[in-house]
PDB file of N, CA and C in Angstrom:
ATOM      1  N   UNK A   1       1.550 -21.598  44.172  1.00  0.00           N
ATOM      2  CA  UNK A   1       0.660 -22.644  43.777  1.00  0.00           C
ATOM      3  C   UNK A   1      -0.738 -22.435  44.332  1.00  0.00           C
ATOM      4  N   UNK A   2      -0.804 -21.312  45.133  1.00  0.00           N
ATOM      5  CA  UNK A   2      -1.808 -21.546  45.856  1.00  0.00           C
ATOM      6  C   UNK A   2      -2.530 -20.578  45.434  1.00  0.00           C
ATOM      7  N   UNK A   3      -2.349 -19.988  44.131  1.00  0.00           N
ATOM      8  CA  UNK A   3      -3.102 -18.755  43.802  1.00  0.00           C
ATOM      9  C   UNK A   3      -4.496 -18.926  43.463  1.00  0.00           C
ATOM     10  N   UNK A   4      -5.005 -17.772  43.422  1.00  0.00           N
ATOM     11  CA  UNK A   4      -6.820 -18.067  43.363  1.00  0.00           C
ATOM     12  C   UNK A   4      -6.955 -18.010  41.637  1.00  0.00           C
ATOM     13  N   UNK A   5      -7.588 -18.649  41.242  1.00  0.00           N
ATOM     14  CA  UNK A   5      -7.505 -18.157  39.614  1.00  0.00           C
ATOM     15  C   UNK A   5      -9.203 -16.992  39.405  1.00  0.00           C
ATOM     16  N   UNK A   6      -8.793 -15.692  39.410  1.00  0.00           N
ATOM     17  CA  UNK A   6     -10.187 -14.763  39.463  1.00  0.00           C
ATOM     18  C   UNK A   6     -11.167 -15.085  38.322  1.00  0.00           C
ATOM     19  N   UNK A   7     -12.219 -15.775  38.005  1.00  0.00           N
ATOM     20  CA  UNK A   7     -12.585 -15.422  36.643  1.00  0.00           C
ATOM     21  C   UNK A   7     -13.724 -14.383  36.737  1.00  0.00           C
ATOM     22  N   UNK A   8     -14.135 -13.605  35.693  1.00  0.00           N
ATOM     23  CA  UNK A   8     -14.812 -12.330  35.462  1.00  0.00           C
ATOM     24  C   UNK A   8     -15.835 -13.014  35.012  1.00  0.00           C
ATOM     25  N   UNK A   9     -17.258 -12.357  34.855  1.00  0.00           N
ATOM     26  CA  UNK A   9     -18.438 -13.091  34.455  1.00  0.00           C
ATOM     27  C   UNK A   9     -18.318 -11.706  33.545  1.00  0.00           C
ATOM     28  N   UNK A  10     -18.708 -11.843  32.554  1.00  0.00           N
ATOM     29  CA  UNK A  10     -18.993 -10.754  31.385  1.00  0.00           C
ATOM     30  C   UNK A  10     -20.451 -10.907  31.355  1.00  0.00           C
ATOM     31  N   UNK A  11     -20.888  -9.137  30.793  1.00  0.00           N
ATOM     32  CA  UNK A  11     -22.133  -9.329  31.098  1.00  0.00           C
ATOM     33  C   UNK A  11     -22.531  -9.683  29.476  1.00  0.00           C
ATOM     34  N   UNK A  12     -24.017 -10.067  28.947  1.00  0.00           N
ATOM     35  CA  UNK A  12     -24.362 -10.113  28.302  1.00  0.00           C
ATOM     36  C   UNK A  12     -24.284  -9.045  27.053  1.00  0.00           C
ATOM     37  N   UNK A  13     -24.523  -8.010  27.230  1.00  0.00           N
ATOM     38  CA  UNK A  13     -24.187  -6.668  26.847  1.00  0.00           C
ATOM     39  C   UNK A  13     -23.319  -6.376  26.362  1.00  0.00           C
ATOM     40  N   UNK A  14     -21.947  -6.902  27.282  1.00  0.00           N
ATOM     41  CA  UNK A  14     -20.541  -6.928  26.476  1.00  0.00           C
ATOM     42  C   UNK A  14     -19.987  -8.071  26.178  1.00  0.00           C
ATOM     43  N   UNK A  15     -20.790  -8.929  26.472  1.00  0.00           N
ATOM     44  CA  UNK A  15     -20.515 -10.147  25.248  1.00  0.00           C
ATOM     45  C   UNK A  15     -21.324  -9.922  24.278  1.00  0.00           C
ATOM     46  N   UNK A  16     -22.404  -9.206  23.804  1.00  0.00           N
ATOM     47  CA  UNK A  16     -22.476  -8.820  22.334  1.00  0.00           C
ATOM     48  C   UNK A  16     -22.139  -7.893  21.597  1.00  0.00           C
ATOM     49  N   UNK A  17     -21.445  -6.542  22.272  1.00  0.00           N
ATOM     50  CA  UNK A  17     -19.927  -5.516  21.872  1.00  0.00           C
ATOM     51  C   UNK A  17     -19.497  -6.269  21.283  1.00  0.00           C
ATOM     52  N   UNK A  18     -18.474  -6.837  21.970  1.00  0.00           N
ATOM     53  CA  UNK A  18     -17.374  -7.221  21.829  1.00  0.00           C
ATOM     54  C   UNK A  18     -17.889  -8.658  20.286  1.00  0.00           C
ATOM     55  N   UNK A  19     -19.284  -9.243  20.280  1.00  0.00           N
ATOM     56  CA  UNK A  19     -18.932  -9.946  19.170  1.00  0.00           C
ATOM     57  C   UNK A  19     -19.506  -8.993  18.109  1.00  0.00           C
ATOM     58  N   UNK A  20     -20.297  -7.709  18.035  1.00  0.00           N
ATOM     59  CA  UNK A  20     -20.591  -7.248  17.272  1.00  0.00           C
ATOM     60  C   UNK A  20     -19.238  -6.315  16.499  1.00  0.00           C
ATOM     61  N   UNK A  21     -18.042  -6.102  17.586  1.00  0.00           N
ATOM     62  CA  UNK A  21     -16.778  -5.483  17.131  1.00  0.00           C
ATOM     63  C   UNK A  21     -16.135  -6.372  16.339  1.00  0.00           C
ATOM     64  N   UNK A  22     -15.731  -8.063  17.034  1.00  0.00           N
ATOM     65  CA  UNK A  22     -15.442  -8.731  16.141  1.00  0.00           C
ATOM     66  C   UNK A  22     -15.518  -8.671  14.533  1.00  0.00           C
ATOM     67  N   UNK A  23     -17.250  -8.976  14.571  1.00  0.00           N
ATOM     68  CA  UNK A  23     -17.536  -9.083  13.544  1.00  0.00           C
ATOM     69  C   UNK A  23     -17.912  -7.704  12.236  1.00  0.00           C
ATOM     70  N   UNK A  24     -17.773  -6.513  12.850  1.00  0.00           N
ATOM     71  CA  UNK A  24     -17.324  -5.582  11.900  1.00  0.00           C
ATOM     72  C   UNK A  24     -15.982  -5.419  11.779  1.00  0.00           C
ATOM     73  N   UNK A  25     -15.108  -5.939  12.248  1.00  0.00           N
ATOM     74  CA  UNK A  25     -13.767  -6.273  11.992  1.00  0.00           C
ATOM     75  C   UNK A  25     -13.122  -7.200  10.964  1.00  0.00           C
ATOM     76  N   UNK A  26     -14.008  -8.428  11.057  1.00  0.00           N
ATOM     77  CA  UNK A  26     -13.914  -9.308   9.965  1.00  0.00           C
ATOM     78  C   UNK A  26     -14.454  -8.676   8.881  1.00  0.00           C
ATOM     79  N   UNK A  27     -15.508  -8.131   8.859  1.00  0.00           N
ATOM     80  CA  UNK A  27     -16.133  -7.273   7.471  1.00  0.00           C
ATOM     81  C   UNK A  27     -15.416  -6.398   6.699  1.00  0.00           C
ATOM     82  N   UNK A  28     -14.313  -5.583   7.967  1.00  0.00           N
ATOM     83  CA  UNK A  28     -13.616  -4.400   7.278  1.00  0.00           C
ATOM     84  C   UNK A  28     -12.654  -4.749   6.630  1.00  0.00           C
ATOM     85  N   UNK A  29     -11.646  -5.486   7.692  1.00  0.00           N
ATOM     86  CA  UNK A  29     -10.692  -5.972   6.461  1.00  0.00           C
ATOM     87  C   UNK A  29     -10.535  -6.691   5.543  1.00  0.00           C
ATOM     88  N   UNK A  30     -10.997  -7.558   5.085  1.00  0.00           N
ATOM     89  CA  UNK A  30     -10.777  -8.394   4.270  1.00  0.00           C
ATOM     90  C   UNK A  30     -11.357  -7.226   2.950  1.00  0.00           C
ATOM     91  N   UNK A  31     -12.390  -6.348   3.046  1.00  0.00           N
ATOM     92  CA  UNK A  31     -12.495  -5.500   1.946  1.00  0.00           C
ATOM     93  C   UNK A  31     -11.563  -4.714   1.327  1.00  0.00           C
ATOM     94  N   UNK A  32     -10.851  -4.100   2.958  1.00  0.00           N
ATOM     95  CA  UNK A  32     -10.129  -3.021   2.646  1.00  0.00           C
ATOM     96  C   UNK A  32      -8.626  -3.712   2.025  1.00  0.00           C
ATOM     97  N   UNK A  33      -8.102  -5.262   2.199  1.00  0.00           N
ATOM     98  CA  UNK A  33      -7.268  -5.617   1.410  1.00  0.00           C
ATOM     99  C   UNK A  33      -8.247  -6.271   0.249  1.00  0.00           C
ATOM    100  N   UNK A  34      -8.512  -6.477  -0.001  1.00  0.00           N
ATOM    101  CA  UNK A  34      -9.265  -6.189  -1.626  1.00  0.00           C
ATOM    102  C   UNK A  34      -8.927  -5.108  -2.611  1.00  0.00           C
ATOM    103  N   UNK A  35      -9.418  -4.227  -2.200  1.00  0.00           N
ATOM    104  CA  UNK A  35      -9.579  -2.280  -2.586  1.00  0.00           C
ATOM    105  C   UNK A  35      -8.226  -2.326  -2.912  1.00  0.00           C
ATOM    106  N   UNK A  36      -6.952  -2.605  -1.508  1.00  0.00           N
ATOM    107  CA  UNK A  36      -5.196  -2.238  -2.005  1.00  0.00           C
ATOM    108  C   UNK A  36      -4.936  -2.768  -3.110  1.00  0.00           C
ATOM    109  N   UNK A  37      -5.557  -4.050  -3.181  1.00  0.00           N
ATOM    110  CA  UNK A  37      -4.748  -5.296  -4.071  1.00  0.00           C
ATOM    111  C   UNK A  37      -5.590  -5.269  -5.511  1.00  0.00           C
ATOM    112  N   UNK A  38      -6.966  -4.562  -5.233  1.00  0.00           N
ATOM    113  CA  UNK A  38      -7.100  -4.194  -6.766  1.00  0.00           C
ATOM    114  C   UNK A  38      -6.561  -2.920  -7.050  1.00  0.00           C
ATOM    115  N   UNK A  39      -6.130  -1.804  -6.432  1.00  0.00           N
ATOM    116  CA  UNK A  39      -6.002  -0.784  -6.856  1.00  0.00           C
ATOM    117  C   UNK A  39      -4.525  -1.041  -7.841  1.00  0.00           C
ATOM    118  N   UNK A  40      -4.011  -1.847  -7.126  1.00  0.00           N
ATOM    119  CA  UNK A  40      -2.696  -2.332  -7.352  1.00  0.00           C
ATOM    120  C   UNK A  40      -2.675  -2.797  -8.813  1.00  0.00           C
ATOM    121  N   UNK A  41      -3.469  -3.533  -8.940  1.00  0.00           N
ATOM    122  CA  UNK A  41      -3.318  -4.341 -10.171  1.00  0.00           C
ATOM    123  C   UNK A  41      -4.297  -3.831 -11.178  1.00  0.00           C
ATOM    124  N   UNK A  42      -4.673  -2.771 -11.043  1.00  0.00           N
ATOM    125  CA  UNK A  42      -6.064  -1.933 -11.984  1.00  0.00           C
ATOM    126  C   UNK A  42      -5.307  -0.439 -12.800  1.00  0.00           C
ATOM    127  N   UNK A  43      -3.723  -0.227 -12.616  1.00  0.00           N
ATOM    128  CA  UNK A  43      -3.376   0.656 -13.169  1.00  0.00           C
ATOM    129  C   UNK A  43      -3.051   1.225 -14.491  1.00  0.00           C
ATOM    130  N   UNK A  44      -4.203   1.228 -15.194  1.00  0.00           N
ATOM    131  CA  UNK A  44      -3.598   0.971 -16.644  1.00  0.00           C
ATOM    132  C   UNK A  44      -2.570   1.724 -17.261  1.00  0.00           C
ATOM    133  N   UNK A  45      -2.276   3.368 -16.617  1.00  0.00           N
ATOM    134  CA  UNK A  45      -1.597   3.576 -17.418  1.00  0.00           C
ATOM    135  C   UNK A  45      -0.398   4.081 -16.466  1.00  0.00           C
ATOM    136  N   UNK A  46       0.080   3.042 -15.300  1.00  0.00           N
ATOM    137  CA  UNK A  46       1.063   3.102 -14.686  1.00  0.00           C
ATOM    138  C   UNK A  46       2.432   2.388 -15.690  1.00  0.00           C
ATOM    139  N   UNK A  47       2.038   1.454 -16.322  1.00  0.00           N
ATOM    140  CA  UNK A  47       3.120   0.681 -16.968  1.00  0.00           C
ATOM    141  C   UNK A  47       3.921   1.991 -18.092  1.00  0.00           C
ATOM    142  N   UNK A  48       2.469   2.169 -18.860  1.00  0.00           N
ATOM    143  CA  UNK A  48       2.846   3.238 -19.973  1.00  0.00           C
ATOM    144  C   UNK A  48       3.669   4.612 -19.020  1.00  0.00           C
ATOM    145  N   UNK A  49       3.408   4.955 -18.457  1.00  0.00           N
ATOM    146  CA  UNK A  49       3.751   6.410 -17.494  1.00  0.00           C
ATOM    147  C   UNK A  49       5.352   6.199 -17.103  1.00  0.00           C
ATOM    148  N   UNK A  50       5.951   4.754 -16.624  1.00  0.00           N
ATOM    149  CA  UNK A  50       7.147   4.322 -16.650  1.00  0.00           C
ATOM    150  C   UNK A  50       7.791   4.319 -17.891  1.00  0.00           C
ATOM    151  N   UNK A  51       7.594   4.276 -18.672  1.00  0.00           N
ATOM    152  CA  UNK A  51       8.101   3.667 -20.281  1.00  0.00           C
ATOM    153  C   UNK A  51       8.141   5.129 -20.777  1.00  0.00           C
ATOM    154  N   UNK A  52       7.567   5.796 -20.559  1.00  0.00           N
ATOM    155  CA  UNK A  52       7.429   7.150 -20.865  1.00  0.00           C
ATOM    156  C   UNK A  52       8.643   8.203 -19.923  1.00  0.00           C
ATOM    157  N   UNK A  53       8.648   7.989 -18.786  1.00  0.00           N
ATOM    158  CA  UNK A  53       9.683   8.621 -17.657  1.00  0.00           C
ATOM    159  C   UNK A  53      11.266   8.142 -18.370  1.00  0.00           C
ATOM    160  N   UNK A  54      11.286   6.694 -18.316  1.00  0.00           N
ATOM    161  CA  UNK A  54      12.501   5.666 -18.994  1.00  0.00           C
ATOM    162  C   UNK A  54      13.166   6.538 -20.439  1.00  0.00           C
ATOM    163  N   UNK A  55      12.274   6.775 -21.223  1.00  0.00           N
ATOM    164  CA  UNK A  55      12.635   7.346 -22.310  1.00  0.00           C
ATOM    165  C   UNK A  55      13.059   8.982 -22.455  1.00  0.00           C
ATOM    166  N   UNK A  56      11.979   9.538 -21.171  1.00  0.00           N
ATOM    167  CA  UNK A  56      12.393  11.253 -20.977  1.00  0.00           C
ATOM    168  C   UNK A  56      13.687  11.098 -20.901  1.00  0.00           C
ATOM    169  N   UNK A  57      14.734  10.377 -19.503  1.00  0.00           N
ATOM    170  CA  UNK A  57      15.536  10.473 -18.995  1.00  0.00           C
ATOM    171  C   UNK A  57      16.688  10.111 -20.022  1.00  0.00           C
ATOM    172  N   UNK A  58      16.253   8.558 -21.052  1.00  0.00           N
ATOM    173  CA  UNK A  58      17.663   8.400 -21.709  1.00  0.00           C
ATOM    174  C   UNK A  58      17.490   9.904 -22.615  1.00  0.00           C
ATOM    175  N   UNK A  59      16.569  10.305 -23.216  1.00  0.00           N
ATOM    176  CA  UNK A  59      16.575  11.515 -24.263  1.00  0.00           C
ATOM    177  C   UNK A  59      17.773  12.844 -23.304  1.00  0.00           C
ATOM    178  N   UNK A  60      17.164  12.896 -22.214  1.00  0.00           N
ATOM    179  CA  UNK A  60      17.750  14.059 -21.813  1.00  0.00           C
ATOM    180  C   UNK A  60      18.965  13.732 -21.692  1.00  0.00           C
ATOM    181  N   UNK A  61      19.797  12.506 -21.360  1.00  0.00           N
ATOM    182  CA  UNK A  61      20.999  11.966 -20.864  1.00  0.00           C
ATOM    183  C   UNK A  61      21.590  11.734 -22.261  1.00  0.00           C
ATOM    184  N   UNK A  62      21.196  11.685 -23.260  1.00  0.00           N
ATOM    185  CA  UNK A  62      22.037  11.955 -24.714  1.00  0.00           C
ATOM    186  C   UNK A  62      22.355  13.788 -24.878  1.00  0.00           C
ATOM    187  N   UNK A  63      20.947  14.720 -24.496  1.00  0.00           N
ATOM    188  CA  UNK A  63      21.471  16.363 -24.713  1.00  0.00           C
ATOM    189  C   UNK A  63      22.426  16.535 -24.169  1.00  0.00           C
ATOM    190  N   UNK A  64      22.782  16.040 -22.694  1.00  0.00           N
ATOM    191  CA  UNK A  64      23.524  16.083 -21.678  1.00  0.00           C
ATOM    192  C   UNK A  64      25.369  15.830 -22.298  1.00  0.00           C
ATOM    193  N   UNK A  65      25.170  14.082 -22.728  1.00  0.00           N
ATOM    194  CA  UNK A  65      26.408  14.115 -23.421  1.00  0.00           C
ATOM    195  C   UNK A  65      26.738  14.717 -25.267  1.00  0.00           C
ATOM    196  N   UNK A  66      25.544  15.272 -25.618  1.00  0.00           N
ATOM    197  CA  UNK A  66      26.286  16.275 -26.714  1.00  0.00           C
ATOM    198  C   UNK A  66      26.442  17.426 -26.838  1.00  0.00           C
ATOM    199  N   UNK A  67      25.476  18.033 -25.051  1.00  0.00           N
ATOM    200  CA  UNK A  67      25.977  19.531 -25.060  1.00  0.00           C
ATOM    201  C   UNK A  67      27.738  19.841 -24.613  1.00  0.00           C
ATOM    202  N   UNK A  68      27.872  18.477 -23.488  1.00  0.00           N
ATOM    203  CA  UNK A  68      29.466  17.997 -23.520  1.00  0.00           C
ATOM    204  C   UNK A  68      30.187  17.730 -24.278  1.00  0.00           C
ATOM    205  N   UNK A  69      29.974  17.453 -25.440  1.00  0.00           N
ATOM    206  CA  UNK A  69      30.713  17.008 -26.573  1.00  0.00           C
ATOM    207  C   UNK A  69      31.005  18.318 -27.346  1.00  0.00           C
ATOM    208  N   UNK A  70      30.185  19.582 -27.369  1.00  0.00           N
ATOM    209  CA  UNK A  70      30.249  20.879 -27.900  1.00  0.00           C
ATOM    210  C   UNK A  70      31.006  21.535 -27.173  1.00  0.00           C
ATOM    211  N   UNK A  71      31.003  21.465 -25.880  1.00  0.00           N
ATOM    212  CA  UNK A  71      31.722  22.536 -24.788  1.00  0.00           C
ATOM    213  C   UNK A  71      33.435  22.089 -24.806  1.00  0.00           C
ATOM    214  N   UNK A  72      33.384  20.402 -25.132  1.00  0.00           N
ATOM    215  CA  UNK A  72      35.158  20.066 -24.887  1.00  0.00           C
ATOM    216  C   UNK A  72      35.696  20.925 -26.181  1.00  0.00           C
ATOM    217  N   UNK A  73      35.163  20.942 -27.762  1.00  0.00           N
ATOM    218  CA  UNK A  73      35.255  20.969 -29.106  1.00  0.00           C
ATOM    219  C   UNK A  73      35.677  22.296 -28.971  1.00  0.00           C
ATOM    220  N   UNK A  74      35.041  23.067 -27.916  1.00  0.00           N
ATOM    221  CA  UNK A  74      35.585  24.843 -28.198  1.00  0.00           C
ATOM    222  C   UNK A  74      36.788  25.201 -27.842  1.00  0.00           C
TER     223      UNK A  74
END
């Protein structure tokens, strides 16, 4: 109970660091989640590029079961 409580006097100098860090901190991020969250939602031809993959795969997965369907037949 009897402890001393130390407080630090900061100098002027690094009380304006430390708010000039702050405040390029607040600047950075809020941009840099911007930038993610549009990149995100700005893909135009991510939808098409899926729909396109979707269709490679059923195409190839039909050769698949009629090159099987030739190989049982022999």
């Amino acid at each position: 109970m009897s402890e001393k409580i130390k407080s630090e006097v900061i100098s002027r100098r690094r009380a304006l660091s430390l708010l000039g860090l702050a405040a390029a901190l607040g600047l950075a991020v809020p941009s840099t989640m911007a930038t993610v969250s549009d990149a995100e939602a700005e893909e135009p031809g991510h939808e098409r590029h899926e729909h396109r993959r979707e269709r490679h795969h059923e195409r190839h997965e039909h050769r698949r079961e009629r090159h099987h369907e030739r190989k049982e037949k022999e």
